[in-house]
C-alpha atoms as a PDB file:
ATOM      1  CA  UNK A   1       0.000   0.000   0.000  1.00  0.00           C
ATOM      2  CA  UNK A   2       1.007   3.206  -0.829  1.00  0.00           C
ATOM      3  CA  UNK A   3       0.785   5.744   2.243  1.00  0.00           C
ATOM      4  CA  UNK A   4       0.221   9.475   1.563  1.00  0.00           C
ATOM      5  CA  UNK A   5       2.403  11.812   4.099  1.00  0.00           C
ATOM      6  CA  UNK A   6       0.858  14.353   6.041  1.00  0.00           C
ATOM      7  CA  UNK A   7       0.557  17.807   4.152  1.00  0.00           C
ATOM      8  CA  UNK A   8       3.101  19.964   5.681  1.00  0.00           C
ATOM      9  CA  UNK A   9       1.788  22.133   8.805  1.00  0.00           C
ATOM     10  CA  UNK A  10       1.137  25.788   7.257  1.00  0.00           C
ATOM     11  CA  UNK A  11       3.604  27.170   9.314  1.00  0.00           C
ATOM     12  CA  UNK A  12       6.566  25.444   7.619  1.00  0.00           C
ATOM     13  CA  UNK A  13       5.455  26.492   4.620  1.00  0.00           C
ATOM     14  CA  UNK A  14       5.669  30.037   4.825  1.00  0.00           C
ATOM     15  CA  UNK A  15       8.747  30.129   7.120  1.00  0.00           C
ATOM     16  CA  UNK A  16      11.127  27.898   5.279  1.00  0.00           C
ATOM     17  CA  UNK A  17      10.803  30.007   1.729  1.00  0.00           C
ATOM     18  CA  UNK A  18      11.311  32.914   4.607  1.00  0.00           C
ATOM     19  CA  UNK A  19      14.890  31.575   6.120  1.00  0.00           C
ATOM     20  CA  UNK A  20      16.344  30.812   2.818  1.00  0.00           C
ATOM     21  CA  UNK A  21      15.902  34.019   1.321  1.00  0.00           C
ATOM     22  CA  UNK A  22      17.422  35.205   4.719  1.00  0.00           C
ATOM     23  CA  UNK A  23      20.182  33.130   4.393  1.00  0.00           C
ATOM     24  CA  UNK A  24      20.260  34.199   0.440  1.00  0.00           C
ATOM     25  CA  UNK A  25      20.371  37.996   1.508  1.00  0.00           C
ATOM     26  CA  UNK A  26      22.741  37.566   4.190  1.00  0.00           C
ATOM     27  CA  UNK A  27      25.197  35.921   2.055  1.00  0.00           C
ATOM     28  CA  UNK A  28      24.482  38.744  -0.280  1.00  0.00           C
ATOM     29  CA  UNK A  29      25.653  41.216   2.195  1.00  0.00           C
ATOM     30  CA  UNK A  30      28.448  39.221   3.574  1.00  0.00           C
ATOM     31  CA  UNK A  31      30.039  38.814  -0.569  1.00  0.00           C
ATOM     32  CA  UNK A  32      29.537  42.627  -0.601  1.00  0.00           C
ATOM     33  CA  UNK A  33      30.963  43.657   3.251  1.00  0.00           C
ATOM     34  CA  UNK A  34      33.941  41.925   1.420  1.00  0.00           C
ATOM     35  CA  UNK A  35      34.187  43.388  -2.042  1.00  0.00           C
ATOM     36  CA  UNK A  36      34.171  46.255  -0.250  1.00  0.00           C
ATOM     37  CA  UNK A  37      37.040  45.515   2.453  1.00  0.00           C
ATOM     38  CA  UNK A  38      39.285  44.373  -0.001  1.00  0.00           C
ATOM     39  CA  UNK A  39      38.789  47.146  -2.821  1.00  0.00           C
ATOM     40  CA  UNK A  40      41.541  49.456  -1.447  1.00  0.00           C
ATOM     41  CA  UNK A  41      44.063  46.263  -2.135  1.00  0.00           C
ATOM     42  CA  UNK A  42      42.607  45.357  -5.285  1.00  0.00           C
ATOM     43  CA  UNK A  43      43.026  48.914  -7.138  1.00  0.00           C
ATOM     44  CA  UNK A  44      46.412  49.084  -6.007  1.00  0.00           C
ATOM     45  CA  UNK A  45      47.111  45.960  -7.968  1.00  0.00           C
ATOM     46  CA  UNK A  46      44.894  46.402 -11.111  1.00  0.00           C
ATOM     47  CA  UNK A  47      45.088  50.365 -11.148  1.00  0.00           C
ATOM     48  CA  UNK A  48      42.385  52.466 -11.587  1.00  0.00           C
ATOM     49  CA  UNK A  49      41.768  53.055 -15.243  1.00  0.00           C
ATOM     50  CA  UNK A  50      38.505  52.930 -16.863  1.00  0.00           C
ATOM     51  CA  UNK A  51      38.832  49.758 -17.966  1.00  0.00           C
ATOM     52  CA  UNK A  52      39.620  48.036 -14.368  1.00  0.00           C
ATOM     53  CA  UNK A  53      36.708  50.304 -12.820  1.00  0.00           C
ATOM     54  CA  UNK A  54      33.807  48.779 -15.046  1.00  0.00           C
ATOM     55  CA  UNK A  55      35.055  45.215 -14.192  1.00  0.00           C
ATOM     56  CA  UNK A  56      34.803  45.868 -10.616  1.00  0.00           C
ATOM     57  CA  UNK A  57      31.584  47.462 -10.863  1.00  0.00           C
ATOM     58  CA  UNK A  58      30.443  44.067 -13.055  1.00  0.00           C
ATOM     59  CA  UNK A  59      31.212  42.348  -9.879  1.00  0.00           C
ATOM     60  CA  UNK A  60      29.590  44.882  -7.298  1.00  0.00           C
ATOM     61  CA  UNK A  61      26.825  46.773  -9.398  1.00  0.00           C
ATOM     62  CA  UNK A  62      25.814  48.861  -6.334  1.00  0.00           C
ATOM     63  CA  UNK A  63      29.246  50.925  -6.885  1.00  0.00           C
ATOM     64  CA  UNK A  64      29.694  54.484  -7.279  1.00  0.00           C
ATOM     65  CA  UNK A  65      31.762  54.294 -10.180  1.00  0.00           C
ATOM     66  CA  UNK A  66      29.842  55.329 -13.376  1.00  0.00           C
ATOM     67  CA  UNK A  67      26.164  54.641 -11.776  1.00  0.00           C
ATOM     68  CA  UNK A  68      25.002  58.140 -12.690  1.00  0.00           C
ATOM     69  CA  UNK A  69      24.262  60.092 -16.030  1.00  0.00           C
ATOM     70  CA  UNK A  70      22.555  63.342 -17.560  1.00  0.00           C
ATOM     71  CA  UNK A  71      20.957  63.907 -20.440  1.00  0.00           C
ATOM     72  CA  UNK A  72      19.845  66.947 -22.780  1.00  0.00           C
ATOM     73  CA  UNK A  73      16.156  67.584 -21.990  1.00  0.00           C
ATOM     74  CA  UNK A  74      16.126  71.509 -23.448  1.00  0.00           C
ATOM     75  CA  UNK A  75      14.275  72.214 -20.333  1.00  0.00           C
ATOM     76  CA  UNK A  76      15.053  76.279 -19.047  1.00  0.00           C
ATOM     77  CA  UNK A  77      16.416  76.933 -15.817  1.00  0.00           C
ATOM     78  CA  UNK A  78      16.784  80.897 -14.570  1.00  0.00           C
ATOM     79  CA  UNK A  79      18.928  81.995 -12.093  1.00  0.00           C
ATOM     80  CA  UNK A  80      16.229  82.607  -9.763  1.00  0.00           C
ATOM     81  CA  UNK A  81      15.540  78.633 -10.108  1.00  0.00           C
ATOM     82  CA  UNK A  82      19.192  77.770  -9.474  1.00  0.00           C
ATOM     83  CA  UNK A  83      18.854  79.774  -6.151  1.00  0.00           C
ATOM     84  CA  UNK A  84      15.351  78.551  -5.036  1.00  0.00           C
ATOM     85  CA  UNK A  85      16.934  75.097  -5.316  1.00  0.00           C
ATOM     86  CA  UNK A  86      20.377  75.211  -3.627  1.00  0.00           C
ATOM     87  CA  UNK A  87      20.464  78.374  -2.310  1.00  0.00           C
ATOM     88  CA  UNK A  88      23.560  79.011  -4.305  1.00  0.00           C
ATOM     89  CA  UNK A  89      23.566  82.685  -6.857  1.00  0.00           C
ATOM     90  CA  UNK A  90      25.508  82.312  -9.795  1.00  0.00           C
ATOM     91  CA  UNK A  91      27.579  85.254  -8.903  1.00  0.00           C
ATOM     92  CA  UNK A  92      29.242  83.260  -6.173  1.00  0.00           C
ATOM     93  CA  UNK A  93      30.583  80.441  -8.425  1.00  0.00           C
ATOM     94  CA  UNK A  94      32.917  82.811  -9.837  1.00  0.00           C
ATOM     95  CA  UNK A  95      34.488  84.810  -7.072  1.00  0.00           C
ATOM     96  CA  UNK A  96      37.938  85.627  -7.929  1.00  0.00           C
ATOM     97  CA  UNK A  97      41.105  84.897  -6.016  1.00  0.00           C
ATOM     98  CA  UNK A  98      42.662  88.065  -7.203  1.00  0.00           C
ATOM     99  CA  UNK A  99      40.463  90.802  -5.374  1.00  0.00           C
ATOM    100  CA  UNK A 100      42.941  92.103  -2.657  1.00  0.00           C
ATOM    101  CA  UNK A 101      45.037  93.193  -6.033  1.00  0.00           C
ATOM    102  CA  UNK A 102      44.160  97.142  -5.133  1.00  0.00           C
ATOM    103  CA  UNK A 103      44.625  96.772  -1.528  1.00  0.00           C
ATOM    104  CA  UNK A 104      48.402  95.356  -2.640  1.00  0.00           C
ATOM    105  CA  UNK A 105      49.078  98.355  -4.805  1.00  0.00           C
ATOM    106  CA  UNK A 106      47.883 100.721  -1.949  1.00  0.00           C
ATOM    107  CA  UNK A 107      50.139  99.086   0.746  1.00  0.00           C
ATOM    108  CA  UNK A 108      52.836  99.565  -1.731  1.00  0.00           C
ATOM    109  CA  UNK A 109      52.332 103.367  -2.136  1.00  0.00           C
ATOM    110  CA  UNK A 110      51.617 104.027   1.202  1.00  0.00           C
ATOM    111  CA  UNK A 111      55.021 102.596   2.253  1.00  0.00           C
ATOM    112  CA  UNK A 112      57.369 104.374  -0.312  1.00  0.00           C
ATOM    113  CA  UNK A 113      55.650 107.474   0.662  1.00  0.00           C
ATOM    114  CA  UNK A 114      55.972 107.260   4.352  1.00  0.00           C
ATOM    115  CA  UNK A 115      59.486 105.966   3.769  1.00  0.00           C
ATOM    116  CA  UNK A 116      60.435 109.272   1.631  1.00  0.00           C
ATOM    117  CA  UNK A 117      58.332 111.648   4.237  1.00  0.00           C
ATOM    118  CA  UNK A 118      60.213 110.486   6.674  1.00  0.00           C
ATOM    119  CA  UNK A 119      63.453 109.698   5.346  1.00  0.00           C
ATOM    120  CA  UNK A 120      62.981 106.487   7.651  1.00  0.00           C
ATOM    121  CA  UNK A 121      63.628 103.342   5.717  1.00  0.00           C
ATOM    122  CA  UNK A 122      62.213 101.288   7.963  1.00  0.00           C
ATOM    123  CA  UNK A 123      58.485 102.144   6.327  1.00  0.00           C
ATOM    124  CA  UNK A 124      59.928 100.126   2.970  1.00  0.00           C
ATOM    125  CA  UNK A 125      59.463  96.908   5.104  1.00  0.00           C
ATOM    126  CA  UNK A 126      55.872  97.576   5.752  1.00  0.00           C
ATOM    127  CA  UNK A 127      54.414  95.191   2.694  1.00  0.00           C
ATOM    128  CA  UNK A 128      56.990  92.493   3.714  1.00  0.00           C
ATOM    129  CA  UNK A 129      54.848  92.833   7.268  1.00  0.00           C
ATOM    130  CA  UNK A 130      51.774  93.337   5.906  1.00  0.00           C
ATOM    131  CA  UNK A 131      51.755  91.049   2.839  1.00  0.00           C
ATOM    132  CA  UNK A 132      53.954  88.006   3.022  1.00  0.00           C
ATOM    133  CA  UNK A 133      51.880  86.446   5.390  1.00  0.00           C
ATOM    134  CA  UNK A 134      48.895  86.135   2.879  1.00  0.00           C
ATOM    135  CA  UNK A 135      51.038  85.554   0.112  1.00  0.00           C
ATOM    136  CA  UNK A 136      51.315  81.823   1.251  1.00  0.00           C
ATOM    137  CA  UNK A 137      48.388  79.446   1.281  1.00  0.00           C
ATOM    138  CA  UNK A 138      45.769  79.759   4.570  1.00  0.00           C
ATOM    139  CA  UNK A 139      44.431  77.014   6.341  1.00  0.00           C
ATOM    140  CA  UNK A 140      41.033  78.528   4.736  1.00  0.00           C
ATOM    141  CA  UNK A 141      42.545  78.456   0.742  1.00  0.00           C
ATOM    142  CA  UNK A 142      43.435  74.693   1.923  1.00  0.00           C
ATOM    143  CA  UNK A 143      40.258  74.010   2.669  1.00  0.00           C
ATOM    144  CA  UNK A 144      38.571  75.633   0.061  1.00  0.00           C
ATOM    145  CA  UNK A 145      40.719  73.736  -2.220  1.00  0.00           C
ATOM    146  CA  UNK A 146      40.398  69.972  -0.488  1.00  0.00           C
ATOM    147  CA  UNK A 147      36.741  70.757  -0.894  1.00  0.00           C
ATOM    148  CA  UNK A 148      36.524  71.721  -4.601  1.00  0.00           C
ATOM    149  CA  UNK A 149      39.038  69.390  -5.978  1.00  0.00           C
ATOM    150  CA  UNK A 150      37.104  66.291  -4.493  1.00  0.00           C
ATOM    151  CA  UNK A 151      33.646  67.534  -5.555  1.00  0.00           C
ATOM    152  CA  UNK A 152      35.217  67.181  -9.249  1.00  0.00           C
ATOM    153  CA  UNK A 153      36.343  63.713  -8.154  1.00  0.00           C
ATOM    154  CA  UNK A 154      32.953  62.024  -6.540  1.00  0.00           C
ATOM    155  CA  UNK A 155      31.243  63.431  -9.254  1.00  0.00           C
ATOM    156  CA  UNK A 156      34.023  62.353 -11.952  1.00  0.00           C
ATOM    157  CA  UNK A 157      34.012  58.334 -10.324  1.00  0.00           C
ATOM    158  CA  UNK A 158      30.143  58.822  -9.828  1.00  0.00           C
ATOM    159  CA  UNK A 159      29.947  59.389 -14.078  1.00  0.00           C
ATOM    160  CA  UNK A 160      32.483  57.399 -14.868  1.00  0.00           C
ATOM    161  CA  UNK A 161      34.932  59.155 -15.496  1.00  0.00           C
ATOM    162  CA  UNK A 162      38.746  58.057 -14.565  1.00  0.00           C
ATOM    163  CA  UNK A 163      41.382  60.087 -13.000  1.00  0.00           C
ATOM    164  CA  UNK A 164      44.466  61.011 -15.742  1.00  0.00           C
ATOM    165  CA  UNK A 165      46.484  62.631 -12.890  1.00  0.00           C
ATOM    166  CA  UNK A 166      45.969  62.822  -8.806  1.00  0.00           C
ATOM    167  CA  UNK A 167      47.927  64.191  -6.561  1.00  0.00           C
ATOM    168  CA  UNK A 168      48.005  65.636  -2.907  1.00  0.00           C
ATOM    169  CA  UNK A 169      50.386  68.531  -2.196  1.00  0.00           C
ATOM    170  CA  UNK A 170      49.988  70.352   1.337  1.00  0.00           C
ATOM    171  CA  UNK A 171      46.660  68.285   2.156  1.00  0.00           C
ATOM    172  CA  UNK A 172      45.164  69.918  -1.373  1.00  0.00           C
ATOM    173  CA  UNK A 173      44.703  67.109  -4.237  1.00  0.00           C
ATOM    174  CA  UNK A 174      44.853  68.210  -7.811  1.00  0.00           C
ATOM    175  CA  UNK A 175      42.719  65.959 -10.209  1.00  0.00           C
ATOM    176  CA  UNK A 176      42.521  65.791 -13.906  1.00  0.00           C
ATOM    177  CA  UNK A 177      40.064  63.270 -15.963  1.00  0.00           C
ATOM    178  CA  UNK A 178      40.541  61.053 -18.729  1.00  0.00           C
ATOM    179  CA  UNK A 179      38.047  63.434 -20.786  1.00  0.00           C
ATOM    180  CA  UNK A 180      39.576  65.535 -23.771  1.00  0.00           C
ATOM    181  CA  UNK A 181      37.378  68.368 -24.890  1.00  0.00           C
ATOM    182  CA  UNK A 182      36.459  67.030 -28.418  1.00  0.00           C
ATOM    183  CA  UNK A 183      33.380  67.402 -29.890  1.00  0.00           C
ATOM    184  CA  UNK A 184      30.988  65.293 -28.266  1.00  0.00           C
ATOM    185  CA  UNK A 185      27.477  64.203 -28.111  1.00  0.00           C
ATOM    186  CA  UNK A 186      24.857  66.142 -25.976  1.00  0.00           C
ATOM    187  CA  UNK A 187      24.421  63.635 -23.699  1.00  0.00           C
ATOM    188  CA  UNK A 188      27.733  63.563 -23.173  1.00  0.00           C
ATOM    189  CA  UNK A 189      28.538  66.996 -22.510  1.00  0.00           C
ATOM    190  CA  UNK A 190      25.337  67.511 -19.910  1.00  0.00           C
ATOM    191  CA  UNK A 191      27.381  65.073 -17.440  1.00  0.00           C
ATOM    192  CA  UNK A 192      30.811  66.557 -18.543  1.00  0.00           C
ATOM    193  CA  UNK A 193      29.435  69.964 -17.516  1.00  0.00           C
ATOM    194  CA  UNK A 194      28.319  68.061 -14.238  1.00  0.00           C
ATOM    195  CA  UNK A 195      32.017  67.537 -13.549  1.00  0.00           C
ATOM    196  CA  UNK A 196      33.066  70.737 -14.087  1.00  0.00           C
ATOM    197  CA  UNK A 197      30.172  72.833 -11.922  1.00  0.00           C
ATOM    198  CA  UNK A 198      30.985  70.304  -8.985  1.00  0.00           C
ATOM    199  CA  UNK A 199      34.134  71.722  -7.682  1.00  0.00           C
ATOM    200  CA  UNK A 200      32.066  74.945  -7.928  1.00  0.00           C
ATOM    201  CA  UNK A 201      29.130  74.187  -6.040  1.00  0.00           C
ATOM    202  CA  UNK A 202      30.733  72.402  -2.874  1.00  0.00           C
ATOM    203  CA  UNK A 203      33.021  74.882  -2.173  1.00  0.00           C
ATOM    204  CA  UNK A 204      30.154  77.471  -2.474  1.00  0.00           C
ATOM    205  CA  UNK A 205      27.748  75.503  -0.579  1.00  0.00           C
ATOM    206  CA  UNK A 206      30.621  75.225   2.359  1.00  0.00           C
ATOM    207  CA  UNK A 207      32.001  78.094   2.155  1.00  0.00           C
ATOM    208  CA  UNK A 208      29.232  80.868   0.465  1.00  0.00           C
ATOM    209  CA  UNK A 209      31.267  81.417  -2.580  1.00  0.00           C
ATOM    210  CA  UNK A 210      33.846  79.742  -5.148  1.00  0.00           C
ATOM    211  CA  UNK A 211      37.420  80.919  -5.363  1.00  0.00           C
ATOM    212  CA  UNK A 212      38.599  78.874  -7.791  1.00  0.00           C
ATOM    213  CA  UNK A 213      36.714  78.137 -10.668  1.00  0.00           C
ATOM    214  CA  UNK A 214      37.250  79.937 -13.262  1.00  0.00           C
ATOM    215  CA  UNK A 215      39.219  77.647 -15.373  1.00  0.00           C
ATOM    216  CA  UNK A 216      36.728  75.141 -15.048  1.00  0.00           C
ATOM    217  CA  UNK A 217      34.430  77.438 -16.326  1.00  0.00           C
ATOM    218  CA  UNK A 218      36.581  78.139 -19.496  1.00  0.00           C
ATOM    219  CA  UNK A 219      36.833  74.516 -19.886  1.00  0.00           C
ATOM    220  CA  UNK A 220      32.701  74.025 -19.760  1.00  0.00           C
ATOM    221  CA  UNK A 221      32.130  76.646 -22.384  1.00  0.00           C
ATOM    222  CA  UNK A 222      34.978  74.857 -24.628  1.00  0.00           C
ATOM    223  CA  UNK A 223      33.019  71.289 -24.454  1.00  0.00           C
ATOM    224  CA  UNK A 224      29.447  74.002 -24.732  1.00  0.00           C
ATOM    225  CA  UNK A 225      30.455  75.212 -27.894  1.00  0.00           C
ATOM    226  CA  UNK A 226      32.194  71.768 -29.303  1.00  0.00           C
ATOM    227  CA  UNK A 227      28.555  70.521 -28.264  1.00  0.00           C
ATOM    228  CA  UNK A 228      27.137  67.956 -31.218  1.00  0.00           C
ATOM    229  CA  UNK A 229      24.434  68.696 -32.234  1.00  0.00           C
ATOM    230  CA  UNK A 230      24.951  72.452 -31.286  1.00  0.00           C
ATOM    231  CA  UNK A 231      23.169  74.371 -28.441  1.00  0.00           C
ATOM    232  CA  UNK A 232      20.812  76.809 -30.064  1.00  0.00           C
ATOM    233  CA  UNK A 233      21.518  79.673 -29.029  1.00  0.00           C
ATOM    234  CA  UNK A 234      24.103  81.539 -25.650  1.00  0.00           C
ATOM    235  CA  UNK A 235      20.692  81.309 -23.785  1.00  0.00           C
ATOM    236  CA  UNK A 236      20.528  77.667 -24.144  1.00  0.00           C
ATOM    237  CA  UNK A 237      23.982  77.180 -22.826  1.00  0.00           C
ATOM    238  CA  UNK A 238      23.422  79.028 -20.226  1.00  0.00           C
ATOM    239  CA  UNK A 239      20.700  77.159 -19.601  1.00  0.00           C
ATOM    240  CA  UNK A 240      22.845  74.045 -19.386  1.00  0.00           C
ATOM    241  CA  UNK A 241      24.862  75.388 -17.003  1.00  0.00           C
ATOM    242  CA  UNK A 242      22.070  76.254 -14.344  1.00  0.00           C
ATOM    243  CA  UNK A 243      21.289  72.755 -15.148  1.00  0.00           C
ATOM    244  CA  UNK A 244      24.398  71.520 -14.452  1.00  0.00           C
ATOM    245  CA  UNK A 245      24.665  73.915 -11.304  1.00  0.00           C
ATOM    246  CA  UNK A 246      21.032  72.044  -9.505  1.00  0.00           C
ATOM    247  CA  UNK A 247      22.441  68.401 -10.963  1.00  0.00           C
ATOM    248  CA  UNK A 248      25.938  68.808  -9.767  1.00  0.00           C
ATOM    249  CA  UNK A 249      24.108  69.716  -5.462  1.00  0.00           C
ATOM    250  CA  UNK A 250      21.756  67.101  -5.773  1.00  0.00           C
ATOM    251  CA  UNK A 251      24.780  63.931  -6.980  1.00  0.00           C
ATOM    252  CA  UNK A 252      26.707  65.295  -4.596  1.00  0.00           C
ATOM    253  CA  UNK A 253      23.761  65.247  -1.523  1.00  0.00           C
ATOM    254  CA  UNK A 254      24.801  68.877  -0.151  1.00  0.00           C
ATOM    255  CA  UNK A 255      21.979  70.161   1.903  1.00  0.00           C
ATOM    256  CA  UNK A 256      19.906  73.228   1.443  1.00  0.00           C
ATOM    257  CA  UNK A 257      18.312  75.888   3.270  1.00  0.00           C
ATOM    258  CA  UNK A 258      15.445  75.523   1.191  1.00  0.00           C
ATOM    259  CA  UNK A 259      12.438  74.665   1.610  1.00  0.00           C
ATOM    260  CA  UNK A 260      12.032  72.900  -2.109  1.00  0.00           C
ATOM    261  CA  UNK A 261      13.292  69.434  -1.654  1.00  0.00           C
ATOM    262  CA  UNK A 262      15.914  67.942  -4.426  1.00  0.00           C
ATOM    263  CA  UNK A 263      15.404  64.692  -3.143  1.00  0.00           C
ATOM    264  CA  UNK A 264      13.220  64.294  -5.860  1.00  0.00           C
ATOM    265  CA  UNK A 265      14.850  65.457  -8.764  1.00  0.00           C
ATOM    266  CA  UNK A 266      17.951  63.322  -9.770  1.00  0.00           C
ATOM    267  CA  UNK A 267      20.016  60.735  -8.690  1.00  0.00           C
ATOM    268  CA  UNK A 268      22.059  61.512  -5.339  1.00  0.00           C
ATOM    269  CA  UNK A 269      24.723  60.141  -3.288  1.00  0.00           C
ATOM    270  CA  UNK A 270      24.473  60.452   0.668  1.00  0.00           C
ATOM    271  CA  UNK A 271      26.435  62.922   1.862  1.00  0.00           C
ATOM    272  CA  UNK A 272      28.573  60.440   3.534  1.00  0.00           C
ATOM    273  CA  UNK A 273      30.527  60.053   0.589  1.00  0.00           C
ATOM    274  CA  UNK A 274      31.707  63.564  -0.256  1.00  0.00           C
ATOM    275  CA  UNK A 275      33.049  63.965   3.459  1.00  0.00           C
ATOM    276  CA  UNK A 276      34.062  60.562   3.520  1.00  0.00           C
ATOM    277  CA  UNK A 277      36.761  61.326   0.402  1.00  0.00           C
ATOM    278  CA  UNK A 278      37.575  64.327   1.579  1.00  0.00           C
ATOM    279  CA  UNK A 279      38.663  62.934   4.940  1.00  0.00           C
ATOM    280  CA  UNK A 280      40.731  60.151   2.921  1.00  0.00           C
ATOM    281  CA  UNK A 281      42.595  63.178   0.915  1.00  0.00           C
ATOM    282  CA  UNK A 282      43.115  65.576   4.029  1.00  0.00           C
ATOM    283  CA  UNK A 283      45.019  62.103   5.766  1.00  0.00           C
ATOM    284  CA  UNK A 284      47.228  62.099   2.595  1.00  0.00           C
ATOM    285  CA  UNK A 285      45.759  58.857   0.500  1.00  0.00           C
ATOM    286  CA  UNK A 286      46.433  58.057  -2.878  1.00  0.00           C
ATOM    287  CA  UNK A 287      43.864  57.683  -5.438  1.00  0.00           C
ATOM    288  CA  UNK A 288      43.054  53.860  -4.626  1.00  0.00           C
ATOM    289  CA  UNK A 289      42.364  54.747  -1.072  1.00  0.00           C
ATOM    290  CA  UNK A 290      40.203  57.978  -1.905  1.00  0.00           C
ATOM    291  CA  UNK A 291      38.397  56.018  -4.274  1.00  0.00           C
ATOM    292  CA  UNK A 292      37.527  52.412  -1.862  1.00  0.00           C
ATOM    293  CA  UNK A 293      36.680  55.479   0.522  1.00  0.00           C
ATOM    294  CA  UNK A 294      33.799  56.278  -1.683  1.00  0.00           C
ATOM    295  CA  UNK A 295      32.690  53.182  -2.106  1.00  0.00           C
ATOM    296  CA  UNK A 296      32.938  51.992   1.257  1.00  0.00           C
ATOM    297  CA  UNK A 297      30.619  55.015   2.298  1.00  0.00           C
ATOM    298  CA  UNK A 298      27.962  54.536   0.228  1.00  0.00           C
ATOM    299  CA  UNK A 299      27.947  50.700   0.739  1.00  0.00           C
ATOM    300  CA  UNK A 300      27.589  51.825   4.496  1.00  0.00           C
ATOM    301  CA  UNK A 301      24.670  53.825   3.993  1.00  0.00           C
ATOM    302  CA  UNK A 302      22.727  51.599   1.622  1.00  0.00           C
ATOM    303  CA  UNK A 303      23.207  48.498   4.532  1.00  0.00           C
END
């Protein structure tokens, strides 16, 4: 005789589907705890090119590293926009370093005329006293600096694009991308100019303006106008910039005193991981370790 078995009490049912896709998930998280770990070791071997990135990131999709785009939607943005949305003014992206150029030129006079009035030579010395001091980088300028120069590089990795040259001079990284300024797609240039607001719009967002940007700027309207198929008109590239400008605060998760939320608007990374590379950069790392200190962040804040 053939005996039937007792169906299965309900409880069993439901709970063993339960545990193994607990155990599935937990080994999940356990594979990526250690991709993580062991990234820092494993760019130091393979490098950090392009090439090596996207085959890490084939292992580990939830990675920084090129997990963010833009695209050309023609849409306006005004100034007033930009400013309801990150509380940033356009005006302060473009503060130059180069403003206490009159108050140099008056120290100078003041000095050689005291110094002839009084036939005392001692008032020649007065610029060396009054100027040499700020004529070497401030704890402030290194700041500023260490800020801007690793917005470009989040938002570079977060893109996809890979670092040419990195360095770290005085706790102050200098970072240039794989990206030549040829005539590119749209698309293309909408994240490029991404990139180049970045530096920009952390330092203004941490400071209240940006020092520094003006070559970045110069290099944005070069891949603007090299834009295929062209922008229609100055308007419309100015229009990409704003764009750029709101896309550039909301990848790299800086907060606003706004009441209009971003959240909602494009992709972001948590804030963690802007502060997290900038703390790997003011300790002196190298590239490999800035860039496993990105991706350890965010895999910290998506546990």
């Amino acid at each position: 005789k053939v005996r039937r078995m007792a169906p299965l009490p309900a409880f069993l049912l439901v709970t063993c589907p339960l545990s193994l896709s607990g155990l599935r998930d937990g080994g999940a998280a356990r594979k990526s705890s250690s991709f993580f770990e062991t990234l820092e070791g494993r760019l130091r071997r393979e490098g950090c090119s392009k090439g090596c990135l996207n085959k890490l990131r084939a292992e580990e999709p939830g990675m920084v590293w090129n997990s963010i785009g833009f695209r050309y939607d023609g849409s306006g943005m005004s100034e007033e926009r930009v400013e309801a949305l990150t509380s940033l003014r356009g005006a302060d992206l473009l503060k130059s370093r180069e403003e206490p150029t009159a108050a140099i030129v008056l120290v100078f006079a003041l000095s050689a005329a005291l110094g002839v009035l009084s036939a005392q030579p001692a008032w020649f010395l007065l610029p060396l006293v009054l100027l040499v001091p700020g004529l070497f980088d401030n704890d402030e300028d290194r700041r500023r600096r260490r800020r801007h120069e690793t917005a470009h590089l989040v938002a570079g990795h977060a893109v996809g694009l890979s670092a040419k040259a990195f360095e770290v001079r005085a706790g102050a990284p200098r970072v240039e991308f794989d990206a030549p300024l040829e005539r590119r797609r749209r698309d293309a240039v909408e994240t490029l100019a991404v990139v180049a607001v970045a530096g920009a719009v952390a330092e203004a967002a941490a400071f209240g303006d940006a020092r520094g940007a003006k070559a970045d700027f110069e290099g944005l309207q070069a891949a603007l106008d090299g834009a295929v198929p062209p922008y229609a008109s100055p308007a419309d590239q100015q229009d990409a910039t704003r764009r750029a400008v709101v896309r550039a605060f909301d990848l790299l998760g800086l907060p606003s005193s706004s009441s209009n939320s971003s959240s909602s608007r494009t992709a972001r990374l948590p804030p963690s991981v802007l502060d997290a590379a900038e703390a790997a950069i003011a300790e002196g790392r190298d590239l490999p370790g800035v860039i496993a200190a990105i991706e350890r962040a965010n895999a910290l804040e998506r546990e």
